[in-house]
Protein backbone atom coordinates (compact mmCIF):
# COMPACT_ATOMS: atom_id res chain seq x y z
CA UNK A 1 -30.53 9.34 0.04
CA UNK A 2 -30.75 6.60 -2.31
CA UNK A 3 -28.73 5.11 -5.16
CA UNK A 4 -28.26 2.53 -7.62
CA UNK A 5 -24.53 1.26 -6.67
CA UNK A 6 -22.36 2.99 -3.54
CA UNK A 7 -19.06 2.51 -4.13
CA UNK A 8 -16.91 2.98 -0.58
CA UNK A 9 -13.92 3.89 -0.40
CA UNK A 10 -11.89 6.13 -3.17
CA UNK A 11 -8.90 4.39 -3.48
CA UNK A 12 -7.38 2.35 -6.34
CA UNK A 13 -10.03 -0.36 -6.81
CA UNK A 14 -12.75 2.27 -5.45
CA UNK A 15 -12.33 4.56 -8.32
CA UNK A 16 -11.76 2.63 -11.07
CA UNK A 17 -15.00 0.68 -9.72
CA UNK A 18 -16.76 4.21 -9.85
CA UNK A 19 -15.87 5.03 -13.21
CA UNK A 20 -16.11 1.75 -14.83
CA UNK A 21 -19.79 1.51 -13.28
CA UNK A 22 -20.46 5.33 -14.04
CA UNK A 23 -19.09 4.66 -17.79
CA UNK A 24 -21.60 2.07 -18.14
CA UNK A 25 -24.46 4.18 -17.37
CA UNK A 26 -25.10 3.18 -13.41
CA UNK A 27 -25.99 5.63 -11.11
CA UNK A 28 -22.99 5.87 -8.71
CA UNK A 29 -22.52 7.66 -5.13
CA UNK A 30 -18.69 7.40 -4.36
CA UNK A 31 -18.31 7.64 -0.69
CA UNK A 32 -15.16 8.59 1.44
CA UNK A 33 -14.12 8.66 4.84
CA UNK A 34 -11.87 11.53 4.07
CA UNK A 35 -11.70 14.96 3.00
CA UNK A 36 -11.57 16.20 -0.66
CA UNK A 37 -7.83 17.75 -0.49
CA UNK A 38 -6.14 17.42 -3.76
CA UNK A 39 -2.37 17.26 -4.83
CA UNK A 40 -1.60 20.78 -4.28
CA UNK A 41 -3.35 20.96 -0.73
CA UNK A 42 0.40 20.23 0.94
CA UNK A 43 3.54 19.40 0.18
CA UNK A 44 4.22 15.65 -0.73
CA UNK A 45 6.03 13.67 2.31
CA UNK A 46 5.93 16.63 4.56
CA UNK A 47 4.27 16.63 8.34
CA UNK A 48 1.18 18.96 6.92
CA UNK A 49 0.33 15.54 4.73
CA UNK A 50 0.78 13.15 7.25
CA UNK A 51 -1.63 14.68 9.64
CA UNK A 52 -4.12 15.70 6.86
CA UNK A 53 -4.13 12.67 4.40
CA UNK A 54 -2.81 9.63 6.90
CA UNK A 55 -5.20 7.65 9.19
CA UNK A 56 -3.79 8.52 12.43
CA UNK A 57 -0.84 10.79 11.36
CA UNK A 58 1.02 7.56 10.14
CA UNK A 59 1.21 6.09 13.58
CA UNK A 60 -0.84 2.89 13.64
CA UNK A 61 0.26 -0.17 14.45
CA UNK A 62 -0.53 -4.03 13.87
CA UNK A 63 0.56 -5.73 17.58
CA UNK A 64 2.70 -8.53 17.75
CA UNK A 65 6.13 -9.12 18.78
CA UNK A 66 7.48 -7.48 17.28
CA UNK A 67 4.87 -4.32 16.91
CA UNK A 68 4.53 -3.60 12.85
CA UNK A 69 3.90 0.20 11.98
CA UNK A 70 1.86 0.63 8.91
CA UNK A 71 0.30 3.09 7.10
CA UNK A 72 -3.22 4.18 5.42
CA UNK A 73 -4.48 7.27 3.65
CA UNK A 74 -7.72 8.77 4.74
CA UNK A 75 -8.61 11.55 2.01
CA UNK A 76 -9.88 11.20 -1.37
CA UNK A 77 -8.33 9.20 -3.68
CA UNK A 78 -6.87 6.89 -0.78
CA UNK A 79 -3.64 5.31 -0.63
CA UNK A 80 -3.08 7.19 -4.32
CA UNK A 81 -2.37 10.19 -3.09
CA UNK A 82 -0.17 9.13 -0.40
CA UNK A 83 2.20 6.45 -1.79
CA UNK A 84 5.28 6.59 -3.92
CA UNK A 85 3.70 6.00 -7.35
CA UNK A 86 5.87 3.04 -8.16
CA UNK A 87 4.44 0.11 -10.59
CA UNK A 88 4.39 -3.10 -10.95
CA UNK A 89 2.52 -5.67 -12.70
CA UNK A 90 1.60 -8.75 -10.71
CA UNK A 91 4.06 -11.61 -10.68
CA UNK A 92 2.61 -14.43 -13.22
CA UNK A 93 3.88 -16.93 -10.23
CA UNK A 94 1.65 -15.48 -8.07
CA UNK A 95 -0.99 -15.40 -10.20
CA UNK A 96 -0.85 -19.48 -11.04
CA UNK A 97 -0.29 -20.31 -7.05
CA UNK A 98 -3.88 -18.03 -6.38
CA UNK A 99 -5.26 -19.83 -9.34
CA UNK A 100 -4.08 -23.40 -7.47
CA UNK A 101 -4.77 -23.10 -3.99
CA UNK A 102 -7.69 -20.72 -3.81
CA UNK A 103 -9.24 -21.82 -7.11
CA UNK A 104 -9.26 -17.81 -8.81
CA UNK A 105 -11.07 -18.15 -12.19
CA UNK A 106 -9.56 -16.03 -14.66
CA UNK A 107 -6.74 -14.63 -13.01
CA UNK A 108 -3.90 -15.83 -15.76
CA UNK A 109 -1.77 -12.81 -17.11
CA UNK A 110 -3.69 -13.02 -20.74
CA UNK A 111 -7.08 -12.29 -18.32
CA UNK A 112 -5.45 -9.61 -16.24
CA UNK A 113 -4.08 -8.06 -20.07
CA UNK A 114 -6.57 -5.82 -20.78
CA UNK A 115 -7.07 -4.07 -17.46
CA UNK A 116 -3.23 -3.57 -16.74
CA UNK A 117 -3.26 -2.00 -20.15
CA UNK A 118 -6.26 0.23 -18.74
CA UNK A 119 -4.69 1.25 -15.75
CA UNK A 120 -1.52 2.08 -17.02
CA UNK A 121 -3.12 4.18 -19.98
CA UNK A 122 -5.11 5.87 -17.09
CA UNK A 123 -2.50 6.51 -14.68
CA UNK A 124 0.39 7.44 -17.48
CA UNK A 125 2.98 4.17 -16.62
CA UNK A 126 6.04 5.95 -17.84
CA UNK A 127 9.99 5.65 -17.11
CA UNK A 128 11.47 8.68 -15.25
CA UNK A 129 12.54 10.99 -18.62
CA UNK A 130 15.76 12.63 -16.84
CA UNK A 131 18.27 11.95 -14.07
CA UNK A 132 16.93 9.67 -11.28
CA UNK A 133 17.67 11.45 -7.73
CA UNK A 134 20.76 10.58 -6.28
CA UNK A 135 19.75 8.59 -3.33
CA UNK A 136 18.28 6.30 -6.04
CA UNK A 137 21.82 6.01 -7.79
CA UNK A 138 23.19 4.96 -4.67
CA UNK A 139 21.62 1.92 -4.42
CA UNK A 140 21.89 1.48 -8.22
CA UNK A 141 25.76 1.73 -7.84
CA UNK A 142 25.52 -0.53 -4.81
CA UNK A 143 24.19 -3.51 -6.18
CA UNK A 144 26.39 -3.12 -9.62
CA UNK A 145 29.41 -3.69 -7.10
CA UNK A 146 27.74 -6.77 -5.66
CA UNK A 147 26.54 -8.19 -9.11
CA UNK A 148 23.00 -7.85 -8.18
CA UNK A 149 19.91 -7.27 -10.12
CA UNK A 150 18.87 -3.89 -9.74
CA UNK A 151 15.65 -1.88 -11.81
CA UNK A 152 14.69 1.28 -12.19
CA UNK A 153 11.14 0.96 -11.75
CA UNK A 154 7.97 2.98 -13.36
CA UNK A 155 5.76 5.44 -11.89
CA UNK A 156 1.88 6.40 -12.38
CA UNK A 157 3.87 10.14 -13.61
CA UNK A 158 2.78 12.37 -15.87
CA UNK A 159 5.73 15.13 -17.21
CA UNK A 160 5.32 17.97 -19.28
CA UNK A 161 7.84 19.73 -21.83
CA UNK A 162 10.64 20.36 -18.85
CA UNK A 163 10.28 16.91 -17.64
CA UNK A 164 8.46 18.10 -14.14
CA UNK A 165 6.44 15.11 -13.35
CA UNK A 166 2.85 15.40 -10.98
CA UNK A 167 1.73 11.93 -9.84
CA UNK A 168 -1.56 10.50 -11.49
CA UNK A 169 -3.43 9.53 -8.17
CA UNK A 170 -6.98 9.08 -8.42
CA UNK A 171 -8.02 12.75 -8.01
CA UNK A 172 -5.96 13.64 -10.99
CA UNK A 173 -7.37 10.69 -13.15
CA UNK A 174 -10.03 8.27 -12.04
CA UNK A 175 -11.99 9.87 -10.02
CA UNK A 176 -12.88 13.07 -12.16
CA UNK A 177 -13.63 10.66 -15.06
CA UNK A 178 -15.78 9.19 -13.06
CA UNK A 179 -17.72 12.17 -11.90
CA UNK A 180 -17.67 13.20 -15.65
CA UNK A 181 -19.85 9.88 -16.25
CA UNK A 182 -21.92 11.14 -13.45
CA UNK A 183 -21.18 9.62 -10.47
CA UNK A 184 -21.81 11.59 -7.43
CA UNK A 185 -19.26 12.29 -4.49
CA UNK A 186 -19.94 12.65 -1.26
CA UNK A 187 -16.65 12.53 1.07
CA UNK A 188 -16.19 13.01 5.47
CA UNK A 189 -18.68 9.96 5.48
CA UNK A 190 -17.65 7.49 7.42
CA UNK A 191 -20.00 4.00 7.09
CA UNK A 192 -20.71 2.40 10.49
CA UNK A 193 -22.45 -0.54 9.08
CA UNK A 194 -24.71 -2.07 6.39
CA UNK A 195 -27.88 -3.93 6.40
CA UNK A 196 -30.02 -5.84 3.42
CA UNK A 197 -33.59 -5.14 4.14
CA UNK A 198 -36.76 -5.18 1.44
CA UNK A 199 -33.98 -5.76 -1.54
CA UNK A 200 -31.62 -2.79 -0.47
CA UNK A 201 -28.66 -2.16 1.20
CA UNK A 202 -29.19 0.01 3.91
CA UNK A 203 -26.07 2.01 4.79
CA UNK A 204 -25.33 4.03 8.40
CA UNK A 205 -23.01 6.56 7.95
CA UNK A 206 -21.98 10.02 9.84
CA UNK A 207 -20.95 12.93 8.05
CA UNK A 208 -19.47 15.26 10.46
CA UNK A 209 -21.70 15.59 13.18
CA UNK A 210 -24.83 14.00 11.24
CA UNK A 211 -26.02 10.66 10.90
CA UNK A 212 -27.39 9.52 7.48
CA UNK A 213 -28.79 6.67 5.96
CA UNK A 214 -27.91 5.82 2.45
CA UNK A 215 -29.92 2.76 0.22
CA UNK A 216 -28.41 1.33 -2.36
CA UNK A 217 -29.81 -1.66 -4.67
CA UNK A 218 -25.50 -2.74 -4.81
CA UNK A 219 -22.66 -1.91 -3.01
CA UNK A 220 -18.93 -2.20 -3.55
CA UNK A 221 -16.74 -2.08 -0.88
CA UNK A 222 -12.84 -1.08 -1.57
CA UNK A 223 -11.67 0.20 1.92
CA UNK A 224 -8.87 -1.49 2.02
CA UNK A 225 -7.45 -4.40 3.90
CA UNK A 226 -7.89 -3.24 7.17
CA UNK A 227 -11.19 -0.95 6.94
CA UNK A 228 -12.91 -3.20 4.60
CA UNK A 229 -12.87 -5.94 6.62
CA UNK A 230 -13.71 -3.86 9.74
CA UNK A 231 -17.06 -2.76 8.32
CA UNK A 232 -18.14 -6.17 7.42
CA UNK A 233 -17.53 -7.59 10.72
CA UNK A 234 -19.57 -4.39 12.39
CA UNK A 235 -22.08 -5.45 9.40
CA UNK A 236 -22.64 -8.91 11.25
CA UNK A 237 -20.43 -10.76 7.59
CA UNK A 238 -18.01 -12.89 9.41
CA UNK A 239 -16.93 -16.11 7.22
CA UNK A 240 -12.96 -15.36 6.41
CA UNK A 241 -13.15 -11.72 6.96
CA UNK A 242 -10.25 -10.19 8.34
CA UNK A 243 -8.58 -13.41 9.21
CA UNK A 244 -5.38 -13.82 7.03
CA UNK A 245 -4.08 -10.37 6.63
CA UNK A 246 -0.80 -10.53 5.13
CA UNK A 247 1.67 -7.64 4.67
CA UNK A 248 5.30 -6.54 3.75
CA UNK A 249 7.14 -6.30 7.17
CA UNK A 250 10.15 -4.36 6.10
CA UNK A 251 12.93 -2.85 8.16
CA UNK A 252 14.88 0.92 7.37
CA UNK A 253 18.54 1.98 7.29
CA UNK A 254 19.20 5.38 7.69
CA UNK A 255 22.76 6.29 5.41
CA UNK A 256 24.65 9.24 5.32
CA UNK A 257 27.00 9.61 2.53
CA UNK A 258 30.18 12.01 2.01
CA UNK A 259 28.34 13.82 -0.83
CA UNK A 260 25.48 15.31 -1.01
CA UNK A 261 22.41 12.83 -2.13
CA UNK A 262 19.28 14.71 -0.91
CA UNK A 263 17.43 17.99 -1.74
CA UNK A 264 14.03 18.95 -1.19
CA UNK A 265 13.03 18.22 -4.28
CA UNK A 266 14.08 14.31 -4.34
CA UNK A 267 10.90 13.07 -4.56
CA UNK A 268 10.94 9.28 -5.48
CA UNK A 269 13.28 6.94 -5.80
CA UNK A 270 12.87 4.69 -8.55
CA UNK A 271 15.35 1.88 -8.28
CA UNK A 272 14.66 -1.15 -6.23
CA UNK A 273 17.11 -4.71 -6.30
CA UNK A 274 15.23 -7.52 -7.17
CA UNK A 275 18.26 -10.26 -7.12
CA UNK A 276 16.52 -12.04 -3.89
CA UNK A 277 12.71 -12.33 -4.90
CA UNK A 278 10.59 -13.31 -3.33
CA UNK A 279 12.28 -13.72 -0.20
CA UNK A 280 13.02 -10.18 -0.11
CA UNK A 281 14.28 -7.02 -1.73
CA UNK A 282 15.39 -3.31 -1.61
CA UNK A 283 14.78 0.02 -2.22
CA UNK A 284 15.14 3.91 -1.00
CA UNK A 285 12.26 5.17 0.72
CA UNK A 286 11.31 8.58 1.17
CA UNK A 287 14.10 10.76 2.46
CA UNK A 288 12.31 13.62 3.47
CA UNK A 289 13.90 15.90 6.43
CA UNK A 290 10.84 15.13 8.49
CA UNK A 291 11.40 11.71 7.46
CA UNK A 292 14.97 11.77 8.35
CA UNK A 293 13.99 12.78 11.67
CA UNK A 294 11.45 10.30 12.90
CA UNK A 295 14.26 7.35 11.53
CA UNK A 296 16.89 8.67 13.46
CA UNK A 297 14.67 8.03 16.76
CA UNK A 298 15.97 4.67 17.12
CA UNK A 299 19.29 6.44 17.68
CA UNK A 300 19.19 9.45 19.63
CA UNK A 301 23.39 9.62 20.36
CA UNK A 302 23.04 10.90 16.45
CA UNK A 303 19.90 12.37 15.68
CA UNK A 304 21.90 15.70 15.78
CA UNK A 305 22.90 14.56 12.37
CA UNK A 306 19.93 15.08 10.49
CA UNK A 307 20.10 18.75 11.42
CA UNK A 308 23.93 19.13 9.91
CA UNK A 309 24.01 16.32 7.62
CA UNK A 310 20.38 16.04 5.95
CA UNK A 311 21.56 16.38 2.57
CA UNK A 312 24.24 13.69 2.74
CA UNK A 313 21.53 11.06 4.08
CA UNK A 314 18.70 8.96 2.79
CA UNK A 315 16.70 6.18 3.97
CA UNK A 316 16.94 2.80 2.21
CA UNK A 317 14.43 -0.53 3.12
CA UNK A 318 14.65 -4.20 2.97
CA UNK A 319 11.24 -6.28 2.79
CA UNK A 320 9.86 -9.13 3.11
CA UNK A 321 8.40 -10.13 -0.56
CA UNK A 322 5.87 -12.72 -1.55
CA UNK A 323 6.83 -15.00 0.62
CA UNK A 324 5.33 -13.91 4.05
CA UNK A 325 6.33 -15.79 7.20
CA UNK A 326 3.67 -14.34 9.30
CA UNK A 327 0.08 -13.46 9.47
CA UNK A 328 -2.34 -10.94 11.02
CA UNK A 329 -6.14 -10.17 12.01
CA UNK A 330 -8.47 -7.35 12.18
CA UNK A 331 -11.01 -7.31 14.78
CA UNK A 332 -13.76 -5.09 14.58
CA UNK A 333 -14.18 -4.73 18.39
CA UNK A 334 -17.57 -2.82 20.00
CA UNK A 335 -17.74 0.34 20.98
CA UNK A 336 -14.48 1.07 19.29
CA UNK A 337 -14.44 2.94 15.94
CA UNK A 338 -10.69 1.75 15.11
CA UNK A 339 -10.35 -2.38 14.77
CA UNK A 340 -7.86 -4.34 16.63
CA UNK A 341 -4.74 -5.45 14.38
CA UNK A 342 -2.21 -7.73 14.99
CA UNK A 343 0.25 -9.88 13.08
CA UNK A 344 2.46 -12.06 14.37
CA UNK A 345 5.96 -12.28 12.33
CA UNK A 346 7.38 -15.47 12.99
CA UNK A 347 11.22 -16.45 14.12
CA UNK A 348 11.80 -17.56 10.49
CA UNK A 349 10.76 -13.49 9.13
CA UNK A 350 12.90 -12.28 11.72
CA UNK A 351 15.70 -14.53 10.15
CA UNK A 352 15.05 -13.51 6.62
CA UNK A 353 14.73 -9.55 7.47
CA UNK A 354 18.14 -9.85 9.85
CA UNK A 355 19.56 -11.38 6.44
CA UNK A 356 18.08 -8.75 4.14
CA UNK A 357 19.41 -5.86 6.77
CA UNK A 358 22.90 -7.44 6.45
CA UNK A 359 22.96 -7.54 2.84
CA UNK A 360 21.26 -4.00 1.90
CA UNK A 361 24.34 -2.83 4.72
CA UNK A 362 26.90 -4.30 2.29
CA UNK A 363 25.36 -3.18 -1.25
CA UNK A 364 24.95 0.72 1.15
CA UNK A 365 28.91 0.54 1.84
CA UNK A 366 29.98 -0.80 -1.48
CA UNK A 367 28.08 2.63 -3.05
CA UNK A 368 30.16 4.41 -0.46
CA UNK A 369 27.82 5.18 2.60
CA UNK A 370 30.18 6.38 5.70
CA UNK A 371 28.17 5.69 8.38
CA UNK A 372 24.72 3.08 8.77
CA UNK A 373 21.89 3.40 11.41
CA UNK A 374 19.56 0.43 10.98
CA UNK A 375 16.05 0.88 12.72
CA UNK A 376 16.75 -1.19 15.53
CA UNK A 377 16.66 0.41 18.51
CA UNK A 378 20.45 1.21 20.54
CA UNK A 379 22.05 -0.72 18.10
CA UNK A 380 25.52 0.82 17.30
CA UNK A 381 26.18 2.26 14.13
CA UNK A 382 27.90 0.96 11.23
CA UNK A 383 30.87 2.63 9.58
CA UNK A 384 32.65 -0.41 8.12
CA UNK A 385 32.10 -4.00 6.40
CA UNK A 386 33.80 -5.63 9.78
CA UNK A 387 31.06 -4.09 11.73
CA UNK A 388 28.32 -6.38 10.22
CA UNK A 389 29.40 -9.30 12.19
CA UNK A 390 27.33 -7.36 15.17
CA UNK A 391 24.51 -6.91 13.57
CA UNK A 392 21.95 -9.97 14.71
CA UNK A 393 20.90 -13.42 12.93
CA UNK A 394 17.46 -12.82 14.22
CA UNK A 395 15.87 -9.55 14.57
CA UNK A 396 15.24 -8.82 18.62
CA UNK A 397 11.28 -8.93 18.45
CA UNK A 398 11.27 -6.11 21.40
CA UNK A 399 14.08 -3.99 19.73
CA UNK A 400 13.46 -3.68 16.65
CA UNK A 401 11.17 -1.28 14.34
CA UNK A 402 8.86 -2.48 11.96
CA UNK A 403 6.98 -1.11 8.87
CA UNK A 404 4.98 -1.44 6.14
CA UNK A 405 3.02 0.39 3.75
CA UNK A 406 1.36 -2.94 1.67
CA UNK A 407 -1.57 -4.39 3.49
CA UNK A 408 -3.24 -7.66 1.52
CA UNK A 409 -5.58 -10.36 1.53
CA UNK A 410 -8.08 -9.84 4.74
CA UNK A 411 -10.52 -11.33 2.87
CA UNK A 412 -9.28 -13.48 0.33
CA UNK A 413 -10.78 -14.03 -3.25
CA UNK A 414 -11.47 -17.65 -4.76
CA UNK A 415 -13.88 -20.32 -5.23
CA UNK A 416 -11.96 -22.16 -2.63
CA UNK A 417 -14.58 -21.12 -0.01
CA UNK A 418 -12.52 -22.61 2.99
CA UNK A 419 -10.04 -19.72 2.32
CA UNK A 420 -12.00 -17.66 0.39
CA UNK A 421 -14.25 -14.69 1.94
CA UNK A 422 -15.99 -13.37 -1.96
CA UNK A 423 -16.09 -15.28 -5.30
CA UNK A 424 -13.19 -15.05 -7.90
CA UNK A 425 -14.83 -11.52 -8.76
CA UNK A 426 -15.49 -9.65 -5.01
CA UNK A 427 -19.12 -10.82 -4.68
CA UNK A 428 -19.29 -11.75 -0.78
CA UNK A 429 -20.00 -14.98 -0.63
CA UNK A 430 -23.89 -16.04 0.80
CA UNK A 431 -24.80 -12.12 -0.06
CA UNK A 432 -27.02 -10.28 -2.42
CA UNK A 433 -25.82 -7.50 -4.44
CA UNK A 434 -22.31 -7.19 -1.95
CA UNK A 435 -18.96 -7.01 -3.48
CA UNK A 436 -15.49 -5.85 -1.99
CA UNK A 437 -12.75 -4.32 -4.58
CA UNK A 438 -9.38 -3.53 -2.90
CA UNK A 439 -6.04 -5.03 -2.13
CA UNK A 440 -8.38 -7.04 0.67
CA UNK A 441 -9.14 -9.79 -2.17
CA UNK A 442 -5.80 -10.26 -2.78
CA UNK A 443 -5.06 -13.94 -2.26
CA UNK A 444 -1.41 -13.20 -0.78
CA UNK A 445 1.34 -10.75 -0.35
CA UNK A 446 2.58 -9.63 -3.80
CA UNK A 447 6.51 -9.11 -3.16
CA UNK A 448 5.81 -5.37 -5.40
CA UNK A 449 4.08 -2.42 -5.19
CA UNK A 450 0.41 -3.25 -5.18
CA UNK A 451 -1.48 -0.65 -6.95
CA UNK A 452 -1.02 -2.03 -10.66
CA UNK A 453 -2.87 -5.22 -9.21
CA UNK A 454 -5.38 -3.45 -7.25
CA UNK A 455 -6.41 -1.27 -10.17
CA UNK A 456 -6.37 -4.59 -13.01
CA UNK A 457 -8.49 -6.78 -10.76
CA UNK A 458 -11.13 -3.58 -9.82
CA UNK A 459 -11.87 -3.44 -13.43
CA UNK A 460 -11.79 -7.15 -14.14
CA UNK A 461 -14.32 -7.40 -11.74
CA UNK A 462 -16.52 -3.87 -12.07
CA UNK A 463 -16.94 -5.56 -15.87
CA UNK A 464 -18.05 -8.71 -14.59
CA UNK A 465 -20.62 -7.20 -12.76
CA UNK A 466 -21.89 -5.42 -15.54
CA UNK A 467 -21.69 -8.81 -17.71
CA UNK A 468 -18.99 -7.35 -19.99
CA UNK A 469 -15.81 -9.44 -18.74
């Protein structure tokens, strides 16, 4: 099989990479781990997605002390199709630090312009158009009695005439534009490894049961910050890859309210409190019964609640933001399909997440939550403002229970090329014809939901490529 540019991975920078290319006139193969299952294949947040769309049912984990639980989609579309559909732009202070200590070229906000205005045409960027659930009011209402900042935030939705929203992921946008343009799809393929021989890219892959070989005059890879950096390492591409992976450690409370404030129809949150950027800040995170259920591990004395009490509970986060306290690896290790991840969250994060859990306990009683079950394991509930005193300074590393669902910057972007693993535009550095597109090249953590900066830079850069920036 042979092609002018593979594209791998079907995420938010793979697709719009595939389209942008396709668009132009390229000829594109789009290649993807996972399976083609589109919106309607399960329900959103249930246990059927998890163990159909999530690497590993949900369940890996960076090591460290303590051990940091994150997540990655493995179907079409990626991460899109799992996540929360929440958007942000990128912070313009983040955006002058990358430009300053890894030397990005034209990564100001009047660059990045035109492709947020892309993705957010593409995606539908809109406001929620009727009542916001009413776990989300809860921590609206919270942080109104403690003064603090609080948002509702926008989401890739699309609503019709009765204000039912479906999420934009990529299979309902990018990715059938792109295949529209003619780019071809071929999906349970996972790459083992590349190699440039006689001007091509030679690509191993497996489909199934088969082994294939796929040549390609360019490839793109947007994998994400763990996989991406994986395959280049099994590809013998070394310099800065998968050496400063940076994420949002972030740490749950479980609340259960007087009134009811779930329903299986909740869906999303949208408010978050941003009164503490970039150290940290809050939001509700999904609420799901199965959801409910896996939270309420840490404290089995109570997990009988969830059965009686599901509607009167939601869980709520506190993370880290841009300013991360801790770094990771990924190790492509051989024999092993899976890399070796670890991060190592410093005393300092464990300070500044024991803070945030304090404070997002205080804004979750002020709205009126009657009892608290943070996600450290044993610890005793918390049914009244005097009861935060017990809660710890510093997070116990081997107690408590870590997550995150925003992986960044395992191989960095930049001219600076004693940081950097690619050029200010993905093009692996000492490489012909290699590029990488995915939340990977982002320099650090962003502090908000990723996908908005994922999506801006994968076009900034697919236009590049084709001279067109």
């Amino acid at each position: 099989m042979r092609t002018q540019v593979a594209v791998i991975g079907s995420g938010a920078g793979g697709a719009v990479v595939a389209y942008t290319l396709a668009a132009a006139g390229l000829e594109v193969l789009l290649i993807e781990e996972g399976a083609n299952l589109n919106l309607d294949h399960c329900s959103p947040f249930s246990l059927a997605e998890m163990t159909s769309k999530y690497r590993h049912g949900g369940v890996s984990a960076a090591f460290g002390k303590p051990k940091i639980q994150y997540v990655e989609g493995r179907c079409l579309g990626g991460g899109t199709e799992i996540n929360s559909g929440l958007y942000h732009r990128t912070p313009p202070e983040l955006l002058a630090k990358w430009q300053a200590l890894y030397e990005v070229e034209a990564i100001a906000l009047p660059d990045l312009e035109p492709h947020f205005q892309f993705g957010e045409q593409a995606v539908s960027v809109s406001y929620l158009p009727g009542q916001p659930p009413a776990a989300s009011l809860k921590l609206k209402a919270g942080a109104e009695a403690m003064g603090w900042e609080c948002l509702e935030v926008p989401r890739w939705f699309k609503y019709d005439s009765h204000q039912v929203g479906r999420k934009q992921s990529m299979t309902e946008t990018l990715i059938p534009m792109a295949i529209a343009q003619g780019a071809v799809l071929l999906t349970d393929t996972w790459v083992q490894s590349l190699k440039y021989l006689d001007q091509l890219w030679q690509i191993q892959a497996r489909q199934r049961s088969q082994t294939l070989t796929i040549t390609a005059e360019t490839v793109f890879v947007c994998g994400g910050a763990i996989q991406t950096p994986a395959l280049l390492q099994r590809s013998g591409i070394t310099k800065n890859v998968g050496r400063s992976l940076q994420m949002h450690p972030t740490v749950k409370i479980t609340a259960r309210f007087q009134e009811e404030v779930n329903d299986q129809q909740m869906g999303v949150a949208v408010h978050q409190v941003k009164e503490f950027l970039p150290r940290f800040n809050f939001g509700c995170s999904i609420s799901s019964r199965a959801y409910l259920g896996l939270a309420m591990n840490d404290h089995p004395a109570y997990a009988w609640e969830v059965d009686q009490f599901w509607q009167r509970m939601a869980i709520y986060y506190a993370a880290i933001g841009s300013e991360a306290t801790g770094r990771g690896n990924v190790l492509s290790l051989p024999g092993f399909r899976d890399p070796l991840v670890k991060y190592q969250l410093d005393q300092s994060g464990l300070k500044v997440l024991a803070e945030a859990l304090t404070k997002l306990s205080e804004l979750l009683l002020a709205a009126g939550a009657v009892a608290l079950y943070p996600s450290i394991t044993g610890s005793d509930r918390l049914t009244k403002t005097s009861d935060l005193a017990n809660l710890p300074q510093i997070l116990p590393s081997h107690l408590t229970n870590l997550i995150t669902v925003h992986l960044f910057s395992s191989c960095p972007m930049g001219e600076n090329r004693r940081l950097c693993a690619t050029d200010s535009f993905g093009k692996v550095f000492d490489t012909k014809n290699l590029y990488i597109s995915d939340a990977s090249l982002l320099c650090t953590a962003l502090g908000v939901n990723p996908q908005g900066t994922i999506m801006a830079i994968a076009r900034r850069n697919a236009l590049k490529f084709l001279g067109k920036l």
